[in-house]
PDB file of N, CA and C in Angstrom:
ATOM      1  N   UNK A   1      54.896  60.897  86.445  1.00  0.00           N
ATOM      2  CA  UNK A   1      55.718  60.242  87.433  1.00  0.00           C
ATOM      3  C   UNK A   1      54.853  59.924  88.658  1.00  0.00           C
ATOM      4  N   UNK A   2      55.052  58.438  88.944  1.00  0.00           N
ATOM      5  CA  UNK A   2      53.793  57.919  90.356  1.00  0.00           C
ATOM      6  C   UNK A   2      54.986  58.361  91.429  1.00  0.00           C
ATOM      7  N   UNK A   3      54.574  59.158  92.104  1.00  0.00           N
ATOM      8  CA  UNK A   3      54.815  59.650  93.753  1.00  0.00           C
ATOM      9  C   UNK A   3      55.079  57.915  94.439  1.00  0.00           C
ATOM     10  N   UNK A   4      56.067  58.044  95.476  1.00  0.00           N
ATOM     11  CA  UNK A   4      55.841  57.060  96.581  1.00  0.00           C
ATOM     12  C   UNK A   4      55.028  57.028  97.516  1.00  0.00           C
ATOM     13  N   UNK A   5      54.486  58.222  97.627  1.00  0.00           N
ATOM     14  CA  UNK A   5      52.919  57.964  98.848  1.00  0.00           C
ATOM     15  C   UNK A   5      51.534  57.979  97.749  1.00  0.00           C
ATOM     16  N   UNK A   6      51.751  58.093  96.552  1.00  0.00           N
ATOM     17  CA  UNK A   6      50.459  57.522  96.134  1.00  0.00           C
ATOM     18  C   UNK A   6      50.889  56.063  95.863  1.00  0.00           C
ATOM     19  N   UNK A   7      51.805  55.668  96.032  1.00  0.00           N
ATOM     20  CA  UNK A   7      51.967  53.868  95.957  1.00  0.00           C
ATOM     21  C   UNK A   7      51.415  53.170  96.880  1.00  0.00           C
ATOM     22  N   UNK A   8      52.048  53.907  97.768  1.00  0.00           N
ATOM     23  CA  UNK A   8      51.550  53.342  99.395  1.00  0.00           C
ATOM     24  C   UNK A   8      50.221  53.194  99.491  1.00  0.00           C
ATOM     25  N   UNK A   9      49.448  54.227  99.105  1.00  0.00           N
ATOM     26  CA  UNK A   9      48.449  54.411  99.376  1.00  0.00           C
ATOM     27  C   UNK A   9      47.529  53.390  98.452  1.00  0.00           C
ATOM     28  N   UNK A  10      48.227  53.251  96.869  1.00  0.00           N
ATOM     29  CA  UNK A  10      47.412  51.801  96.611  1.00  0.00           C
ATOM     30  C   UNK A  10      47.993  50.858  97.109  1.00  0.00           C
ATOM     31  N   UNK A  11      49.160  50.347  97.311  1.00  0.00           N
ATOM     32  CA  UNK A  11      49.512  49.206  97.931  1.00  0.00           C
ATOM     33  C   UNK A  11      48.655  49.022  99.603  1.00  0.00           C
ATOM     34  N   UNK A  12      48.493  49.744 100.297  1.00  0.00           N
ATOM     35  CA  UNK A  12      47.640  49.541 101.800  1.00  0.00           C
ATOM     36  C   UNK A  12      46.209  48.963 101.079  1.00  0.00           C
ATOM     37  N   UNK A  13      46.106  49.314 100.232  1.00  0.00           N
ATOM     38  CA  UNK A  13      44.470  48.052  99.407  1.00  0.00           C
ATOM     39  C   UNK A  13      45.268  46.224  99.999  1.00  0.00           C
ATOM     40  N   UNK A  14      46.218  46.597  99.621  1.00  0.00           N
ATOM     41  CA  UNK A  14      46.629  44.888  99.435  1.00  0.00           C
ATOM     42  C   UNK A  14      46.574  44.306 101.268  1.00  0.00           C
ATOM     43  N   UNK A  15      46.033  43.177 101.750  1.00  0.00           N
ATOM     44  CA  UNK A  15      46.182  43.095 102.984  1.00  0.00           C
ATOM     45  C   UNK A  15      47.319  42.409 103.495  1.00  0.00           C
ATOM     46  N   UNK A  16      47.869  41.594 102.611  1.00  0.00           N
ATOM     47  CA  UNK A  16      49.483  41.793 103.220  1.00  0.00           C
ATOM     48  C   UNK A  16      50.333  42.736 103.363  1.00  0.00           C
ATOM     49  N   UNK A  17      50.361  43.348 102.330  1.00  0.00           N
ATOM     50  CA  UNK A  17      51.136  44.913 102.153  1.00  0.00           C
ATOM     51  C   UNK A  17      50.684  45.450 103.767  1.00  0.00           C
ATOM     52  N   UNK A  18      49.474  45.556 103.790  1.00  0.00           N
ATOM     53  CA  UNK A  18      48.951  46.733 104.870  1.00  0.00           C
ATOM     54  C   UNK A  18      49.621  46.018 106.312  1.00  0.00           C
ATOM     55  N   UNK A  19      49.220  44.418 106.645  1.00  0.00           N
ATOM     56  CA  UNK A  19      49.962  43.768 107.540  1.00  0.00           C
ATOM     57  C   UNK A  19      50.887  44.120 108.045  1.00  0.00           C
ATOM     58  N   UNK A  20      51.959  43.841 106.777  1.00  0.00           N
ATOM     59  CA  UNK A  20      53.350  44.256 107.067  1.00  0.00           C
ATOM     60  C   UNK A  20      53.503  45.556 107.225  1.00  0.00           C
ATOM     61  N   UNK A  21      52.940  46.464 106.712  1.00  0.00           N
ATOM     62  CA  UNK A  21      53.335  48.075 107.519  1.00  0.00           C
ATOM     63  C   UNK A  21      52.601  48.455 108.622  1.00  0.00           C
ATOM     64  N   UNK A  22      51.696  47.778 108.943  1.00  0.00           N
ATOM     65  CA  UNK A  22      51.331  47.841 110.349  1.00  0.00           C
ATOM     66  C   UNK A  22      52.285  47.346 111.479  1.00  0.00           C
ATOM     67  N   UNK A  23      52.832  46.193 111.148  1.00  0.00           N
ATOM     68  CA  UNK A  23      53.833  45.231 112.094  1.00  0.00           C
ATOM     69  C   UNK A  23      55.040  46.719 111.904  1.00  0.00           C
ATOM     70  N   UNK A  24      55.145  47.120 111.267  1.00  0.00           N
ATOM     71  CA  UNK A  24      56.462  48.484 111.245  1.00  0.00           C
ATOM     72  C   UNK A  24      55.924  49.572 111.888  1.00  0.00           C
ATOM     73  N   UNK A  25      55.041  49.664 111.730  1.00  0.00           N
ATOM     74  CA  UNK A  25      54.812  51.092 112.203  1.00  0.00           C
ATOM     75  C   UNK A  25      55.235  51.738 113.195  1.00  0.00           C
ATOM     76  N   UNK A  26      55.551  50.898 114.454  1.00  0.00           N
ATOM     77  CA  UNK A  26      56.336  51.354 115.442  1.00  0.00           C
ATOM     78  C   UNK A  26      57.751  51.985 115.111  1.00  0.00           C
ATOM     79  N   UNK A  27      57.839  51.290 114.850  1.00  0.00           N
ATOM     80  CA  UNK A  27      59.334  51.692 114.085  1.00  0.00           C
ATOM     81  C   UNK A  27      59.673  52.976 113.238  1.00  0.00           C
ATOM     82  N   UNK A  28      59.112  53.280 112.384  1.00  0.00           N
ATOM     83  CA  UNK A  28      58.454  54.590 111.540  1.00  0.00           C
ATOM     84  C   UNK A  28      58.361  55.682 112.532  1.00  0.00           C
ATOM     85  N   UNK A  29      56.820  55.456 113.172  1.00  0.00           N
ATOM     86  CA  UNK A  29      57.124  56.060 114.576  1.00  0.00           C
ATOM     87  C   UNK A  29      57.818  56.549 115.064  1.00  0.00           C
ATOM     88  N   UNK A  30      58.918  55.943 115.389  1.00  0.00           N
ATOM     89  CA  UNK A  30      59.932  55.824 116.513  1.00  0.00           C
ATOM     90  C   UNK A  30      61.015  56.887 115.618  1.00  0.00           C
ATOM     91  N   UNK A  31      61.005  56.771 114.300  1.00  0.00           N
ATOM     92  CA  UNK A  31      62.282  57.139 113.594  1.00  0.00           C
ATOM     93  C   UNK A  31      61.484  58.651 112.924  1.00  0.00           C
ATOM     94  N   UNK A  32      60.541  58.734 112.822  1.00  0.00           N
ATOM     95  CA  UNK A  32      59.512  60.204 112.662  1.00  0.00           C
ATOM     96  C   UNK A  32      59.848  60.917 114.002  1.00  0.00           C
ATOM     97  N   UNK A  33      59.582  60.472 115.234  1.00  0.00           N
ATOM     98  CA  UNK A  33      59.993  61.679 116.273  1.00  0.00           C
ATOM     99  C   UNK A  33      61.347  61.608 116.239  1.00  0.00           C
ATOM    100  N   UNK A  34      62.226  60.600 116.335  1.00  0.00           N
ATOM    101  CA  UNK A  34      63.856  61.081 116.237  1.00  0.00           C
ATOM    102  C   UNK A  34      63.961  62.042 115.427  1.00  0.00           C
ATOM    103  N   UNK A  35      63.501  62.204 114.165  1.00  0.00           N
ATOM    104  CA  UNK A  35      64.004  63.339 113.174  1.00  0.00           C
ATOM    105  C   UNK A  35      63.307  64.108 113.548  1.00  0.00           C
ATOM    106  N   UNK A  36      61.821  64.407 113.825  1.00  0.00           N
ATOM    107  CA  UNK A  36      61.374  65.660 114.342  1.00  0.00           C
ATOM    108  C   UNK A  36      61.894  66.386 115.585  1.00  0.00           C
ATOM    109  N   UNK A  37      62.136  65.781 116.363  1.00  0.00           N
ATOM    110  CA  UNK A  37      62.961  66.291 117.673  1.00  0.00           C
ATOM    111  C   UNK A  37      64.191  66.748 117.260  1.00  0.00           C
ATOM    112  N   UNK A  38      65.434  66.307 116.435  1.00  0.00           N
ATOM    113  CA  UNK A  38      66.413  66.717 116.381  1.00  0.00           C
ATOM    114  C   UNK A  38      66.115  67.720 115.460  1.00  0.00           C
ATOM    115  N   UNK A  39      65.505  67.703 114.442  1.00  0.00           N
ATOM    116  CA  UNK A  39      65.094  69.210 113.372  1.00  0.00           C
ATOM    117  C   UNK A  39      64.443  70.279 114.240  1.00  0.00           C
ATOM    118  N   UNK A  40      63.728  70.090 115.457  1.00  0.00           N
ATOM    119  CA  UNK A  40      63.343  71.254 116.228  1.00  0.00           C
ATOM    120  C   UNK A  40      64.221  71.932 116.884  1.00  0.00           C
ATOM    121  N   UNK A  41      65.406  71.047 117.659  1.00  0.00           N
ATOM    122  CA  UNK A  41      66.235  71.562 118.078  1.00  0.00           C
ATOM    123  C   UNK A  41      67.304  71.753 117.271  1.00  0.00           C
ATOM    124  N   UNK A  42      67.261  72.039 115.933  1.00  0.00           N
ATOM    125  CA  UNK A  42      68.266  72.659 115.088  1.00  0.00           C
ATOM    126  C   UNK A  42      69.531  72.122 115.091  1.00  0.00           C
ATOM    127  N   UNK A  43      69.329  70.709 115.036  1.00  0.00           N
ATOM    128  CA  UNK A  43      70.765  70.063 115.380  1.00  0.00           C
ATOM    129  C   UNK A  43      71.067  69.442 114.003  1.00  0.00           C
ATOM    130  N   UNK A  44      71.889  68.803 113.858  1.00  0.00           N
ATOM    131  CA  UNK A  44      72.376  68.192 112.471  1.00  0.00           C
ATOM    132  C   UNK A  44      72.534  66.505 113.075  1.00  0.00           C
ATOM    133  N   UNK A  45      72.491  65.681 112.147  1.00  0.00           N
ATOM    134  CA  UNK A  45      72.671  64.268 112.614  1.00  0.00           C
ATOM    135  C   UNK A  45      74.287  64.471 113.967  1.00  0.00           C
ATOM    136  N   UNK A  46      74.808  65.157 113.149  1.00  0.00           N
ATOM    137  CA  UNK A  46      76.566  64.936 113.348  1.00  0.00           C
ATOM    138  C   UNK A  46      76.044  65.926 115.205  1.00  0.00           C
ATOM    139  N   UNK A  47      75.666  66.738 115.127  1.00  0.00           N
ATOM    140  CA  UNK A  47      75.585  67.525 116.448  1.00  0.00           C
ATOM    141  C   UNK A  47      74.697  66.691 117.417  1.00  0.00           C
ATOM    142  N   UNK A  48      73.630  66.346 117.130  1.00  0.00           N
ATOM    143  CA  UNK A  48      72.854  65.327 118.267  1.00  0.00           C
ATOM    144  C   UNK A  48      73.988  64.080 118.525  1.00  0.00           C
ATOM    145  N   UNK A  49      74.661  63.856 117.346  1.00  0.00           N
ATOM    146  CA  UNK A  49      75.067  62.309 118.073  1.00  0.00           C
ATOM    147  C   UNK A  49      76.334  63.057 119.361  1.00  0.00           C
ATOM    148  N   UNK A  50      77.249  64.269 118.858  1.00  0.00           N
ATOM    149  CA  UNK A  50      78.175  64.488 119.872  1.00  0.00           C
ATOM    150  C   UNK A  50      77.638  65.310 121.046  1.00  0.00           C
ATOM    151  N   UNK A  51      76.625  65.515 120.932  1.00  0.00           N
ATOM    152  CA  UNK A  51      75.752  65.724 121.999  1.00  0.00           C
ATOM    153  C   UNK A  51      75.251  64.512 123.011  1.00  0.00           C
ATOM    154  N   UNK A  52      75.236  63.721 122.346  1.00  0.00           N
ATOM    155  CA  UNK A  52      75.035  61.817 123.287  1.00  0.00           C
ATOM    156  C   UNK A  52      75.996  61.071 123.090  1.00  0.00           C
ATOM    157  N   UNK A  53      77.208  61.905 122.997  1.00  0.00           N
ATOM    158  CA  UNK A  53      78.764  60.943 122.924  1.00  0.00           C
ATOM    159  C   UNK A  53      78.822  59.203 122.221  1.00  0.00           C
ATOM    160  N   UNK A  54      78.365  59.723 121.006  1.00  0.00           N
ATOM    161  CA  UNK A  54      77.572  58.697 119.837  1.00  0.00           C
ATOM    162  C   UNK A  54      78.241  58.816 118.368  1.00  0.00           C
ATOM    163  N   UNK A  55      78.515  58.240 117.716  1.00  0.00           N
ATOM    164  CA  UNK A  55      78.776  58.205 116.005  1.00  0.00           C
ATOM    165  C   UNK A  55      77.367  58.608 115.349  1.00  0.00           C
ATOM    166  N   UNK A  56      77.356  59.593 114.230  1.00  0.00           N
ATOM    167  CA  UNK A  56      76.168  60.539 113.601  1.00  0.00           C
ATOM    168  C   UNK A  56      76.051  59.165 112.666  1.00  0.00           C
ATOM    169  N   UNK A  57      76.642  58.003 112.588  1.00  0.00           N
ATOM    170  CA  UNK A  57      76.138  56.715 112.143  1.00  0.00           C
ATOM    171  C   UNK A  57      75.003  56.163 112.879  1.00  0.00           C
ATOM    172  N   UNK A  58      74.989  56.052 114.157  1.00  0.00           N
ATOM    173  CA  UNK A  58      74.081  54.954 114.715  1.00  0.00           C
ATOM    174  C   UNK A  58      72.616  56.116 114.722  1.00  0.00           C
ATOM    175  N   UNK A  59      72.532  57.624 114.530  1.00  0.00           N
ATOM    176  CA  UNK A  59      71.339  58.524 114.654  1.00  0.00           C
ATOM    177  C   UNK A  59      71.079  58.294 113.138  1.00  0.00           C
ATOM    178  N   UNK A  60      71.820  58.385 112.131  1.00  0.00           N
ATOM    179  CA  UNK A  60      71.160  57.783 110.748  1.00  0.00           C
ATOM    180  C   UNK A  60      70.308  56.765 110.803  1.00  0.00           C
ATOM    181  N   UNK A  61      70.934  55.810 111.298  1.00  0.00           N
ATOM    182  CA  UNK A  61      70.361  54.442 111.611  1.00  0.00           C
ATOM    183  C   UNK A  61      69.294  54.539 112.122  1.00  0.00           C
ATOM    184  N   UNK A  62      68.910  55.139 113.214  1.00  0.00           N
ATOM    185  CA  UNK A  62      67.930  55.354 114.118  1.00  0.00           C
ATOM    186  C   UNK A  62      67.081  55.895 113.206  1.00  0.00           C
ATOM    187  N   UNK A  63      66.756  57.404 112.671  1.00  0.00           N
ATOM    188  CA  UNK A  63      66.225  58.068 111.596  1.00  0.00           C
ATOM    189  C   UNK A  63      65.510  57.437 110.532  1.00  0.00           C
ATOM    190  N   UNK A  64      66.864  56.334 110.189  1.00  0.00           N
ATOM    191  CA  UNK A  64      65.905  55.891 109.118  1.00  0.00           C
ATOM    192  C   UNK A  64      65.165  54.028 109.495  1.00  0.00           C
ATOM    193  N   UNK A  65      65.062  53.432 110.711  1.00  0.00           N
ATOM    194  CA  UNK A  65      64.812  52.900 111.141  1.00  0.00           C
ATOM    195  C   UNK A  65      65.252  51.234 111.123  1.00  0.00           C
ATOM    196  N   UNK A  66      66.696  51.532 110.488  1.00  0.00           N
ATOM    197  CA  UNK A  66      67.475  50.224 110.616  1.00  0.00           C
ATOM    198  C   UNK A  66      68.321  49.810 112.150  1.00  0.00           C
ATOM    199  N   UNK A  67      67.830  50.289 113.292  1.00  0.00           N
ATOM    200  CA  UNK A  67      68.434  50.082 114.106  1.00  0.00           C
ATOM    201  C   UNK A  67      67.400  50.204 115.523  1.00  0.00           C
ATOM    202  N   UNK A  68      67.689  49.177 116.129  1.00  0.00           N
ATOM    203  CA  UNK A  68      66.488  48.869 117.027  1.00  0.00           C
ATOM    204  C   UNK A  68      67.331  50.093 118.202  1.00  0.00           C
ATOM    205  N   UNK A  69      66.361  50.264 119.156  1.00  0.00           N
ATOM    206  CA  UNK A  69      67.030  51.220 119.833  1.00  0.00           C
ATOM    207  C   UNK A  69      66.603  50.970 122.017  1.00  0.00           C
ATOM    208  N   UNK A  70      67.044  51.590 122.349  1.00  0.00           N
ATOM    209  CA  UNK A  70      66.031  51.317 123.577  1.00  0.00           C
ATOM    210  C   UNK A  70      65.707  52.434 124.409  1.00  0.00           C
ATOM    211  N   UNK A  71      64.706  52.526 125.383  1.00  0.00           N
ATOM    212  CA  UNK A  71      64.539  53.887 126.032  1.00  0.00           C
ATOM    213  C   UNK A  71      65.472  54.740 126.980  1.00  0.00           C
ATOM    214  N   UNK A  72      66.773  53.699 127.206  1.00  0.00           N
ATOM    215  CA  UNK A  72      67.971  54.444 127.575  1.00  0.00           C
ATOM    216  C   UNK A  72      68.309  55.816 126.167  1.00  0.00           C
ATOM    217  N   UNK A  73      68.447  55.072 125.175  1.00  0.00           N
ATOM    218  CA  UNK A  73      68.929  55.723 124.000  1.00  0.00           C
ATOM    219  C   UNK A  73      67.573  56.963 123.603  1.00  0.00           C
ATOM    220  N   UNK A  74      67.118  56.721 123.646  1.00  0.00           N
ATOM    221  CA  UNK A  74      65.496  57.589 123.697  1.00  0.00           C
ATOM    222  C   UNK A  74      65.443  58.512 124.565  1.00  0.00           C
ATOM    223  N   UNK A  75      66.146  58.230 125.856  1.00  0.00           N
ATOM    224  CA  UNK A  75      65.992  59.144 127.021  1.00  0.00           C
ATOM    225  C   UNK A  75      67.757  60.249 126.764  1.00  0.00           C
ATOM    226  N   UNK A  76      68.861  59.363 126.028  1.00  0.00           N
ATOM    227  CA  UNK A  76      69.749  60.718 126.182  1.00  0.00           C
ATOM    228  C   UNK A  76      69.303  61.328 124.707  1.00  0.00           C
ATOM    229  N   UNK A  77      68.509  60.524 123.835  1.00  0.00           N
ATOM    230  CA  UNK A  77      67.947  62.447 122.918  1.00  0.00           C
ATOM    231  C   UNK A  77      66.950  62.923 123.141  1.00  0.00           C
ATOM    232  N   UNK A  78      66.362  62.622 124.056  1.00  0.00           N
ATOM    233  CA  UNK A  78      65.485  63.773 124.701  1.00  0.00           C
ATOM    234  C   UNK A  78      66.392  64.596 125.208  1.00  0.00           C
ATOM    235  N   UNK A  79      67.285  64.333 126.148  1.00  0.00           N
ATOM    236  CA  UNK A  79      67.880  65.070 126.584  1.00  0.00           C
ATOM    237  C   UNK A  79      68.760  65.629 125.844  1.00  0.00           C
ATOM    238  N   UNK A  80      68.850  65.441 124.787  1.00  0.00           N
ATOM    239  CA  UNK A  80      70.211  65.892 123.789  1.00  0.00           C
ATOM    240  C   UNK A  80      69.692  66.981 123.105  1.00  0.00           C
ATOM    241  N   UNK A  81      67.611  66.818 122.705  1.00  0.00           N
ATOM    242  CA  UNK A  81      67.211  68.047 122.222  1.00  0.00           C
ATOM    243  C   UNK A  81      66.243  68.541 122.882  1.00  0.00           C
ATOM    244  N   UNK A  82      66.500  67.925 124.242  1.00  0.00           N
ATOM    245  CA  UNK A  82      65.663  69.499 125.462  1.00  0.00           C
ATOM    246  C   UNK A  82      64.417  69.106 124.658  1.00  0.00           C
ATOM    247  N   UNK A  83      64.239  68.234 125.192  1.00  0.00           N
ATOM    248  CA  UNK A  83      62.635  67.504 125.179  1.00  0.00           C
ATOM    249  C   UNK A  83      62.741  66.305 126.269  1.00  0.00           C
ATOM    250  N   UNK A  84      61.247  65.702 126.022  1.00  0.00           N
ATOM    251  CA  UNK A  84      60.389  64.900 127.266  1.00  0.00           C
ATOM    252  C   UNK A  84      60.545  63.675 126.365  1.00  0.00           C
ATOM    253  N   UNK A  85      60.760  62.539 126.545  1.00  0.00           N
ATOM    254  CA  UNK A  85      59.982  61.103 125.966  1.00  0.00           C
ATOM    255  C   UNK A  85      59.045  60.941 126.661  1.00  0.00           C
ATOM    256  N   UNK A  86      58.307  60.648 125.949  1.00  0.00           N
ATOM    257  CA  UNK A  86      56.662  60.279 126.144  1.00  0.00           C
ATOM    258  C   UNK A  86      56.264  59.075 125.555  1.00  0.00           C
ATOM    259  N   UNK A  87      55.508  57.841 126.449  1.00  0.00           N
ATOM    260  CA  UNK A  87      55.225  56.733 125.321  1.00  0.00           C
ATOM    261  C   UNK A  87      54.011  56.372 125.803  1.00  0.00           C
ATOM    262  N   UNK A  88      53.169  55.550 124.930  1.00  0.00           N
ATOM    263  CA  UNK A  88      52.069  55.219 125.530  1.00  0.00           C
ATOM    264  C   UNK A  88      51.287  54.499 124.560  1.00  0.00           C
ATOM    265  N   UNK A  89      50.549  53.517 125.035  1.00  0.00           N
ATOM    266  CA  UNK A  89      49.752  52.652 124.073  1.00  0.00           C
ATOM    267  C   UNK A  89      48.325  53.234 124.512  1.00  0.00           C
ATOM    268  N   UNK A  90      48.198  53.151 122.883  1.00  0.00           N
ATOM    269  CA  UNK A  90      46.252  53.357 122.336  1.00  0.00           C
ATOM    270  C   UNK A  90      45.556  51.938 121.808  1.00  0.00           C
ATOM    271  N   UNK A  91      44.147  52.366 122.400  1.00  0.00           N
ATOM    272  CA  UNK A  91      43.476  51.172 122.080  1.00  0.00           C
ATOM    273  C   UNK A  91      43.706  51.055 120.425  1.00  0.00           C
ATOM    274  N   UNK A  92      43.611  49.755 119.948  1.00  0.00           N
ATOM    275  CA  UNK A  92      43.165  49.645 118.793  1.00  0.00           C
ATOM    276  C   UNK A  92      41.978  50.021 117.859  1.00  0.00           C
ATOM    277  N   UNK A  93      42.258  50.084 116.598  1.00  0.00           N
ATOM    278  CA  UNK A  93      41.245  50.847 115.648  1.00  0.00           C
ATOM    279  C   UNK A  93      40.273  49.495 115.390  1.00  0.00           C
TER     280      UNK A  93
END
């Protein structure tokens, strides 16, 4: 059985493939610390969202990165799991 990250990992050979998950990556990003932040603070989708007076729909969304978001929304789950937002651009590779 082929794994999905050994796919990835031949598909990033391809330079469109790689393109297009570069143009995402923010996004990924963005939806990797949402779930890491709320799994640190031991919350459940359903508890962070009534913690930011939110539907545990639109933090799915967020999570799995179908939903654009903004740093208002960024700033009440920081605050929702007693953490900092932090952002910042790096030079390119």
């Amino acid at each position: 059985m082929t794994l999905i990250s050994d796919l990835h990992q031949q598909w990033l050979n391809d330079p469109e493939y790689q393109a297009a998950y570069e143009a995402q990556r923010p996004e990924f990003e963005i939806a990797s610390a949402i779930i890491a932040a709320r799994s640190s603070a031991n919350l459940t989708q359903k508890e962070l969202a009534e913690l930011m007076s939110t539907k545990q729909s639109l933090i799915a969304r967020l999570e799995a990165g179908e939903q654009n978001t903004t740093i208002k929304t960024l700033n009440r789950i920081a605050q929702a799991t007693n953490t900092r937002l932090h952002i910042s651009f790096l030079p390119q590779d």
